[in-house]
Protein backbone atom coordinates (compact mmCIF):
# COMPACT_ATOMS: atom_id res chain seq x y z
CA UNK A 1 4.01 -15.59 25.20
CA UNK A 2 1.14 -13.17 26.06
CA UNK A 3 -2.52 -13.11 25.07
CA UNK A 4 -4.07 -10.65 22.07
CA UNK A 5 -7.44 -10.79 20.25
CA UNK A 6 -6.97 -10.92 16.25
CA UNK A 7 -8.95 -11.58 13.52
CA UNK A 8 -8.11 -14.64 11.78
CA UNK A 9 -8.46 -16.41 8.77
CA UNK A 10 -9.48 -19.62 9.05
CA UNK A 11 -10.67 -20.66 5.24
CA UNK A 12 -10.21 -18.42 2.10
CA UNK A 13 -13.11 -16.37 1.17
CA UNK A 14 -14.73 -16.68 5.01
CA UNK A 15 -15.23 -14.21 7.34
CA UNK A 16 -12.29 -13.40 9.53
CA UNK A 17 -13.06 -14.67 13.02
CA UNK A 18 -12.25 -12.34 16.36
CA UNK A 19 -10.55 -14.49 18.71
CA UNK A 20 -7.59 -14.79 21.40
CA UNK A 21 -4.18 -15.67 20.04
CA UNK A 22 -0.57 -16.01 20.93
CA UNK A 23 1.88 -13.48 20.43
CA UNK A 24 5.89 -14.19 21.27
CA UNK A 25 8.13 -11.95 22.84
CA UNK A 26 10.13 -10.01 20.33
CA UNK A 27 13.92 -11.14 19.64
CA UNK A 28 16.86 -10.06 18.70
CA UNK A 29 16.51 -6.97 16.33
CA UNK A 30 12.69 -7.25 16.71
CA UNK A 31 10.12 -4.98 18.61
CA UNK A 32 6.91 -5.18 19.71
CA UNK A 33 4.11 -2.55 19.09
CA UNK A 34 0.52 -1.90 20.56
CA UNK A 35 -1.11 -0.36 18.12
CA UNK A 36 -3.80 2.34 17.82
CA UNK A 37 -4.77 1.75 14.15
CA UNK A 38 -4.83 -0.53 11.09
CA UNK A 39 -6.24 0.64 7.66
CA UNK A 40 -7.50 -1.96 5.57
CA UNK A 41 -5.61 -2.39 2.08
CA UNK A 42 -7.03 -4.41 -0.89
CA UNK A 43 -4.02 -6.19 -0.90
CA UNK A 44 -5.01 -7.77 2.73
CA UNK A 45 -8.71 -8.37 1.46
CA UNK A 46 -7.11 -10.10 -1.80
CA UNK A 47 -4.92 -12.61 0.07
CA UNK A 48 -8.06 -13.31 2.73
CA UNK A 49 -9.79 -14.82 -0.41
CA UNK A 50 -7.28 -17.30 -1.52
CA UNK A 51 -5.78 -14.83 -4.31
CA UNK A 52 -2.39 -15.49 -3.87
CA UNK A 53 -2.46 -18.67 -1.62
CA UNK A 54 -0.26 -19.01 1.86
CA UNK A 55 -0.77 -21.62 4.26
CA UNK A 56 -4.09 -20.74 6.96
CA UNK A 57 -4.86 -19.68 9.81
CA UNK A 58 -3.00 -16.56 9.17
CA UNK A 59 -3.61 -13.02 10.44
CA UNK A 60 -3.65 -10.55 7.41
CA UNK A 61 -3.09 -6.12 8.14
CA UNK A 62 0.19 -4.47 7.09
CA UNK A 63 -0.93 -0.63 7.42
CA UNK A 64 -0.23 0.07 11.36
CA UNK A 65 0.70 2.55 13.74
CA UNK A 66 1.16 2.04 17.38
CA UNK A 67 3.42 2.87 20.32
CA UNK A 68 6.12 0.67 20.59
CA UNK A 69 5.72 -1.42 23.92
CA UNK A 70 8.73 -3.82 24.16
CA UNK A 71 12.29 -4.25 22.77
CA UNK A 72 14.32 -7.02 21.88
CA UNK A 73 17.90 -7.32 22.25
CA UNK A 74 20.35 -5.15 19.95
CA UNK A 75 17.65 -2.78 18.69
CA UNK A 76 19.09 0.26 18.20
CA UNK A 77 17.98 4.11 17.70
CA UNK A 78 14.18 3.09 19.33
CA UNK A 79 12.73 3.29 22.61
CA UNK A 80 9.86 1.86 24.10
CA UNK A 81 7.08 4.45 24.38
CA UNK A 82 8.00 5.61 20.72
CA UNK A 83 5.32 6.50 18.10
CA UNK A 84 5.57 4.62 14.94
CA UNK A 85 4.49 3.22 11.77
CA UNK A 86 4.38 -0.45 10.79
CA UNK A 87 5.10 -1.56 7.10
CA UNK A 88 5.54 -4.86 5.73
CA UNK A 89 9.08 -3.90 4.45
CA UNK A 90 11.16 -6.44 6.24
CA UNK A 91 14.41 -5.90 4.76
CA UNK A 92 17.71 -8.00 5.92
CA UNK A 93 20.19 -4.78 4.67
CA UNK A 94 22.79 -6.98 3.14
CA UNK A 95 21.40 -8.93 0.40
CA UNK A 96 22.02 -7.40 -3.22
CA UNK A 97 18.73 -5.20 -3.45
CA UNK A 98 18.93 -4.15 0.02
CA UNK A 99 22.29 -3.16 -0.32
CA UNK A 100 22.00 -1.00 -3.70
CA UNK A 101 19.08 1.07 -2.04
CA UNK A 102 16.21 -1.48 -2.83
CA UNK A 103 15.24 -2.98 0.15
CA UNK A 104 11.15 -3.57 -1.16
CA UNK A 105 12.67 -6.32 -3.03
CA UNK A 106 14.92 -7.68 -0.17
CA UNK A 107 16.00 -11.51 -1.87
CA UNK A 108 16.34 -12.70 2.27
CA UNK A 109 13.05 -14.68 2.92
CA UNK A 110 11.40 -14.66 6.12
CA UNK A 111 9.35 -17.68 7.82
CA UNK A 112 5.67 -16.34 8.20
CA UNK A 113 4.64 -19.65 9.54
CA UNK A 114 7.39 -19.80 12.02
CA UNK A 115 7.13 -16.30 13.17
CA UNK A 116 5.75 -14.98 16.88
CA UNK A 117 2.11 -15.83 16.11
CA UNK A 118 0.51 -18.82 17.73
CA UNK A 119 -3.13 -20.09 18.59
CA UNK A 120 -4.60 -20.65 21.57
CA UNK A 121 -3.43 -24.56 21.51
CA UNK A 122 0.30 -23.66 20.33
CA UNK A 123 -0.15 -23.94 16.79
CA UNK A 124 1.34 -22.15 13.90
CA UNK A 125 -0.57 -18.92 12.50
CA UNK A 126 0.99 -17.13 9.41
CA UNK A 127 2.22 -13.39 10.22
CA UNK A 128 0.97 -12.49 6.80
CA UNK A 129 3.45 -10.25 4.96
CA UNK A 130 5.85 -10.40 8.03
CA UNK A 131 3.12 -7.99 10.23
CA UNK A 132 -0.33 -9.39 10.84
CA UNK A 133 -1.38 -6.11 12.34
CA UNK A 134 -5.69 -7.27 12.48
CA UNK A 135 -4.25 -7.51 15.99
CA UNK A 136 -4.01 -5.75 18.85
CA UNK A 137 0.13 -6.26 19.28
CA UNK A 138 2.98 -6.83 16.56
CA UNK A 139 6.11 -8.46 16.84
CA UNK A 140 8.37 -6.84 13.70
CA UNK A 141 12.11 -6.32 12.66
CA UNK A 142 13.09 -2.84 13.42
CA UNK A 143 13.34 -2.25 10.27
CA UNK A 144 9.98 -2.38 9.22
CA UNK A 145 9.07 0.75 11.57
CA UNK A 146 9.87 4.59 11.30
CA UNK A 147 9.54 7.12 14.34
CA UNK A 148 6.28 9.53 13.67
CA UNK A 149 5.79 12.65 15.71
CA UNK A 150 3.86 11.89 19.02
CA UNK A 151 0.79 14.47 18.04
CA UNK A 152 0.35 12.70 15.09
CA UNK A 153 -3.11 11.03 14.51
CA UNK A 154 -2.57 7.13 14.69
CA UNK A 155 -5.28 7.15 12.29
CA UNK A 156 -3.42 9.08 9.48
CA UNK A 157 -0.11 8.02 10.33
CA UNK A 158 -1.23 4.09 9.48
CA UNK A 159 -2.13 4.78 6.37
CA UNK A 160 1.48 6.20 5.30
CA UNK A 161 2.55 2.49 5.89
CA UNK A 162 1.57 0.81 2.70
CA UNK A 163 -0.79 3.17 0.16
CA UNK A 164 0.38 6.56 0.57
CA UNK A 165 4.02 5.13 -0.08
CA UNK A 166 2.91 2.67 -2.86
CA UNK A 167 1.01 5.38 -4.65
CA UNK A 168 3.40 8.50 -3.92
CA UNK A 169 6.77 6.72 -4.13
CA UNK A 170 5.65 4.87 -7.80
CA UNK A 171 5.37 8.56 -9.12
CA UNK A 172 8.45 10.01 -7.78
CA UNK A 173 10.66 6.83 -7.52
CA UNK A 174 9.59 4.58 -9.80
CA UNK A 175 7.94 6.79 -12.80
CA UNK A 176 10.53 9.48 -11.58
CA UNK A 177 8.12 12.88 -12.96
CA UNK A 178 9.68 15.79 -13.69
CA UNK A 179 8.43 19.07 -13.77
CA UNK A 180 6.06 19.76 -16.55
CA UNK A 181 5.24 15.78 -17.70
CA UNK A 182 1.74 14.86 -18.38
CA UNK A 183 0.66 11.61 -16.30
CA UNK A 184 -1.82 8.86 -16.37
CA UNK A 185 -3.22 7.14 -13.29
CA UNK A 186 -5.81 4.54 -13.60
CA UNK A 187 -7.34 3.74 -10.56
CA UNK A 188 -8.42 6.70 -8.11
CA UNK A 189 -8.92 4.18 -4.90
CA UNK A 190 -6.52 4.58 -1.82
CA UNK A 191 -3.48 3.77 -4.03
CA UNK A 192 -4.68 6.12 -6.86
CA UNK A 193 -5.03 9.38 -5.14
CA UNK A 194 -1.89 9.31 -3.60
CA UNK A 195 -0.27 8.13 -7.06
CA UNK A 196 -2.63 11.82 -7.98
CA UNK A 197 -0.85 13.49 -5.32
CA UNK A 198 2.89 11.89 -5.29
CA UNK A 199 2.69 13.24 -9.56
CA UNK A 200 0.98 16.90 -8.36
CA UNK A 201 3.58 16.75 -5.64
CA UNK A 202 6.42 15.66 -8.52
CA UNK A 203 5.30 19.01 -10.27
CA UNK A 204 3.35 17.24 -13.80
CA UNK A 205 1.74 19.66 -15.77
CA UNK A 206 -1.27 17.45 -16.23
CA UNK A 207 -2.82 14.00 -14.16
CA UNK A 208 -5.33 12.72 -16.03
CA UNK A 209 -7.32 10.04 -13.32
CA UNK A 210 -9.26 6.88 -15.11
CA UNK A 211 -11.92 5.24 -12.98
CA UNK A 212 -15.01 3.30 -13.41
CA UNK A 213 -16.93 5.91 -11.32
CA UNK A 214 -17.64 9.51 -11.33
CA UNK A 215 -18.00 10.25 -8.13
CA UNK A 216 -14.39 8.70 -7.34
CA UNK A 217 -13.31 11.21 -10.33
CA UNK A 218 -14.17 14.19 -8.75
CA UNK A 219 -12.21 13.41 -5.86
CA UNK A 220 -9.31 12.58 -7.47
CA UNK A 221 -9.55 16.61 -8.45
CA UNK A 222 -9.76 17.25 -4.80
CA UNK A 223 -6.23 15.15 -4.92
CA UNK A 224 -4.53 16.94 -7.91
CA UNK A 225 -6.08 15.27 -10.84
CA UNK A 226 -6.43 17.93 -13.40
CA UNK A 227 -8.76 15.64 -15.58
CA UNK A 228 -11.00 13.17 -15.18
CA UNK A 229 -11.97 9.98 -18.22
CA UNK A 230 -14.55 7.02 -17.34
CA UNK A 231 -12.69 3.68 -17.80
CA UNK A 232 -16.29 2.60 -19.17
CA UNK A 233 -16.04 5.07 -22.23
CA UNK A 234 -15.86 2.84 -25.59
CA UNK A 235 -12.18 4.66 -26.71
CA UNK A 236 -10.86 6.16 -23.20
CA UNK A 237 -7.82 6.92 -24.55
CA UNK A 238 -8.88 9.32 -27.05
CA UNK A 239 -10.77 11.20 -24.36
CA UNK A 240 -6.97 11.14 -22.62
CA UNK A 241 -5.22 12.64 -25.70
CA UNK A 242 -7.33 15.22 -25.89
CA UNK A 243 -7.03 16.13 -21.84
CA UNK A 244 -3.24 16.21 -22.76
CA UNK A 245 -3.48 18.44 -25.57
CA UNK A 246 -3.29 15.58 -28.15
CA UNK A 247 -0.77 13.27 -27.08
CA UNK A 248 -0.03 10.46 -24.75
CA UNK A 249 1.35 10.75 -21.64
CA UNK A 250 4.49 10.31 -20.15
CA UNK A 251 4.02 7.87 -16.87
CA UNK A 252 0.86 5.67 -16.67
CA UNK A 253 0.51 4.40 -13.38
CA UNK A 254 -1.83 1.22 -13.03
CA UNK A 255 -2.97 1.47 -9.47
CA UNK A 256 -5.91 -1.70 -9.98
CA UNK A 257 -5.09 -5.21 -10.30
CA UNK A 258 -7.44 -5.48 -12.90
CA UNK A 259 -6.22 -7.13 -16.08
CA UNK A 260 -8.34 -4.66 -18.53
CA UNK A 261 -6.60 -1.85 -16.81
CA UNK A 262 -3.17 -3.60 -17.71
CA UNK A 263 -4.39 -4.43 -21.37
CA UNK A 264 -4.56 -0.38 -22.28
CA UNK A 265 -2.04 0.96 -20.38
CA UNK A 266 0.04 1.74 -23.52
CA UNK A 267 -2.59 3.47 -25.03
CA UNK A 268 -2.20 5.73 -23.05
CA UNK A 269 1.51 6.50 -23.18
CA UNK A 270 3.36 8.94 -25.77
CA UNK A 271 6.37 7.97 -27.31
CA UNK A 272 9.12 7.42 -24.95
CA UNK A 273 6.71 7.19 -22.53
CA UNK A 274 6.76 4.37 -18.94
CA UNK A 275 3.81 2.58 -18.36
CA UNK A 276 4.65 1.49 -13.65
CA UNK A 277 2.56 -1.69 -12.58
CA UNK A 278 1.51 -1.03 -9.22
CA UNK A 279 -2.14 -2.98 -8.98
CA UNK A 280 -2.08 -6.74 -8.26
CA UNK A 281 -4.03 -8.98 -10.24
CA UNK A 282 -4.71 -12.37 -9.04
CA UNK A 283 -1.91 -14.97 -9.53
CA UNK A 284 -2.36 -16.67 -12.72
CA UNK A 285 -3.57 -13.45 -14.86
CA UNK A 286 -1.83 -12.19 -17.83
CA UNK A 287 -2.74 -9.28 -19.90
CA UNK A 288 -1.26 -8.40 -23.41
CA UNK A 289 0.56 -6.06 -25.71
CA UNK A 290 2.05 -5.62 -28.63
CA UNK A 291 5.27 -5.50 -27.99
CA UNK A 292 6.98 -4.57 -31.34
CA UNK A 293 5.05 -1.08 -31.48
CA UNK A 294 6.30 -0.33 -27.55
CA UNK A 295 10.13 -1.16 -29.22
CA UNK A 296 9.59 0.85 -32.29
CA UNK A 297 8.62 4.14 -30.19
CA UNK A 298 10.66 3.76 -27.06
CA UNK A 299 7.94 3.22 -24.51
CA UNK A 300 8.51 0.75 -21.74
CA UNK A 301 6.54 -1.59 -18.80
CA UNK A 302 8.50 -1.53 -14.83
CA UNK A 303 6.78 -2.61 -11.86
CA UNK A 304 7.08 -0.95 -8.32
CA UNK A 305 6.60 -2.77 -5.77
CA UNK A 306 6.01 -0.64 -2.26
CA UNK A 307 6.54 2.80 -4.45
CA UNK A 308 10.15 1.37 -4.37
CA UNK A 309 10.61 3.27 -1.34
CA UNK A 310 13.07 3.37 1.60
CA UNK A 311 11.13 4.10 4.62
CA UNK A 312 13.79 5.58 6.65
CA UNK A 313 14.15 8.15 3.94
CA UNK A 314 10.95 8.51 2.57
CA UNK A 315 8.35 8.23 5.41
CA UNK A 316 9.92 11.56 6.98
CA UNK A 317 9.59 13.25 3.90
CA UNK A 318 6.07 12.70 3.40
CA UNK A 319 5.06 13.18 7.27
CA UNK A 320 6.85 16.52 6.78
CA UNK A 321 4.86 17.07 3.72
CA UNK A 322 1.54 16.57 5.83
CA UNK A 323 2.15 18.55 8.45
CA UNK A 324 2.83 21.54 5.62
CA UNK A 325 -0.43 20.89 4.84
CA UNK A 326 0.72 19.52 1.13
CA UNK A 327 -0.13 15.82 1.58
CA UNK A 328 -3.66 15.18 2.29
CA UNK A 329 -3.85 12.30 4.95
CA UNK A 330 -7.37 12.48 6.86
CA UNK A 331 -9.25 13.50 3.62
CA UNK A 332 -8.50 9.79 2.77
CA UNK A 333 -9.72 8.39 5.86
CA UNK A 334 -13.80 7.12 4.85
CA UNK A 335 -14.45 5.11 7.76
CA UNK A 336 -13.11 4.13 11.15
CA UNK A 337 -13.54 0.64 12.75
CA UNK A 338 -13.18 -1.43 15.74
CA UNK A 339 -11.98 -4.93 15.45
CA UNK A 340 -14.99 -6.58 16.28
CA UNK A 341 -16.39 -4.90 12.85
CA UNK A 342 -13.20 -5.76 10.69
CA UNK A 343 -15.79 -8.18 8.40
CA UNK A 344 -18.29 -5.06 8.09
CA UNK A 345 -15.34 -2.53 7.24
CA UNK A 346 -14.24 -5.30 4.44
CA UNK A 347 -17.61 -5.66 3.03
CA UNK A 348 -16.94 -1.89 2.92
CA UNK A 349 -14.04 -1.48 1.74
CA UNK A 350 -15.33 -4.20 -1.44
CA UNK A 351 -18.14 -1.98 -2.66
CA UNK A 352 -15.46 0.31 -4.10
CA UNK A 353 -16.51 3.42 -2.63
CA UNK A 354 -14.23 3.72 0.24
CA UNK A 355 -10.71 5.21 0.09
CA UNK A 356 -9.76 3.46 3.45
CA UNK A 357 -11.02 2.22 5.90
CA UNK A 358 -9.33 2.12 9.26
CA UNK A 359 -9.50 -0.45 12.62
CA UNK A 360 -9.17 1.93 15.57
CA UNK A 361 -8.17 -0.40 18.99
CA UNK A 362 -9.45 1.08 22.02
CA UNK A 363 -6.81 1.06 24.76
């Protein structure tokens, strides 16, 4: 066991506390990594207030990039000194979803409690979605990480890890755009503009964005949103039908975990149309539809989990795609952060305003 500082979560809805933990030796088919940056994703903010439960202390962060710094027996095709990308997708390779190419939904279940976290007395600390990267070193499978080019900025790489492939992998492999269809994407936060840019990227002929605030509107144009409609507006949707010419659109993508968001998503759609659920709302919330008119016209509700993705695939495609220049990166970088100011970054991060913020450890 060696000694890290992380910031912790002691009690749901408390500030996270900066302190020295344990951190095991990776194992078989694990690796560790020192990392250079952490964004912060709602998703880590939502669990750190008692959203969707887990057992405490637990260290929260799942959008990493680092240098890889130890190996455990039978890894295979990595090397320490390698520059890579963390992601929470721990997949085992041989359960069901793994093995028919969806490995976001792996059915294996791994131990967060149990994993290579410990306190300074020897207790258990959860590795919060199998990475608790508010740390300075992770412990992960070897599948959860993907080789980046050594130039690349730490910075920009981390945030490929979790909302660039959530928001770019729901339009092409979950909504799967084609050329010329009109889209829908409510939400233009971290998730949203790349959702903005996976459907620009996807080739749709128009990308309407929905958000409570202007100012986040006009920079989901910056993204590829060829529209703009205020979620406030009394009938949205008729302000979208007329962006699109006068009818719905073919993908909604629901990038906020906000149940009014998830109420009129089928407004939105035209007949035939695919409403993705990306966003997640707090465990116990439901929203509502009407389900007979969805039958009658063909239009249909999937969620994506991850931007169904497969990393090893996917993450070189879109690194490639930034270093073209057509997948903006450090345009969504709004602040960076040293641990010690995780609490300030999440206050941040909360107001709304921010697209991501990112930890930057100083080694």
């Amino acid at each position: 066991m060696q000694t890290i500082k992380a910031a912790v979560c002691h009690e749901f809805g408390q500030p996270l506390v900066i302190e020295e933990i344990q951190l095991a030796d990776p194992r078989m088919g694990e690796v560790e990594v020192t990392l250079d940056a952490v964004a912060i994703c709602h998703s880590d903010i939502s669990y750190a207030e008692g959203a969707w439960g887990g057992q405490l202390p637990a260290v929260y962060g799942h959008e990493a990039a680092g240098v890889i710094s130890a190996l455990g027996e039978g890894v295979n095709g990595f090397e320490i000194g390698d520059s890579v990308v963390v992601t929470l997708i721990r997949s085992c390779g041989t359960c069901p979803s793994c093995a028919s190419g969806k490995p976001t939904i792996c059915e294996t279940p791994y131990d967060e409690v149990n994993g290579p976290l410990k306190d300074a007395n020897g207790g258990p600390i959860t590795q919060s979605m199998a990475c608790g990267a508010f740390a300075e070193k992770v412990v992960v499978d070897q599948r959860q990480i993907v080789k980046i080019p050594p130039e690349m900025g730490k910075d920009a790489a981390a945030l490929v890890s979790c909302g660039v492939i959530t928001g770019v992998g729901a339009a092409v492999n979950a909504a799967q755009l084609r050329a010329g269809q009109d889209v829908v994407v409510i939400g233009a936060g971290g998730v949203g503009l790349n959702a903005i840019q996976g459907a620009r990227i996807a080739g749709a002929r128009r990308i309407v964005a929905i958000d409570m605030s202007e100012e986040k509107l006009e920079i989901a144009k910056e993204f590829g949103a060829t529209h703009g409609v205020l979620g406030s507006e009394p009938k949205p949707w008729k302000a979208v039908y007329k962006a699109l010419g006068g009818r719905g659109a073919d993908a909604v993508l629901i990038t906020v975990g906000a149940i009014p968001a998830y109420d009129l998503a089928p407004r939105y759609l035209a007949r035939g149309g695919k409403a993705v659920m990306i966003g997640m709302p707090h465990s116990g919330a439901s929203a509502s539809y009407e389900p007979v008119v969805m039958a009658a016209i063909g239009q249909g509700l999937i969620g994506s989990k991850m931007g169904d993705v497969v990393i090893q695939r996917d993450i070189p495609w879109m690194i490639d795609l930034y270093q073209q220049g057509r997948l903006k990166l450090d345009e969504l970088i709004s602040g960076r952060w040293t641990l010690d100011q995780i609490n300030d970054a999440i206050a941040d991060t909360k107001t709304g305003s921010a697209k991501r913020n990112v930890i930057i450890f100083d080694r």
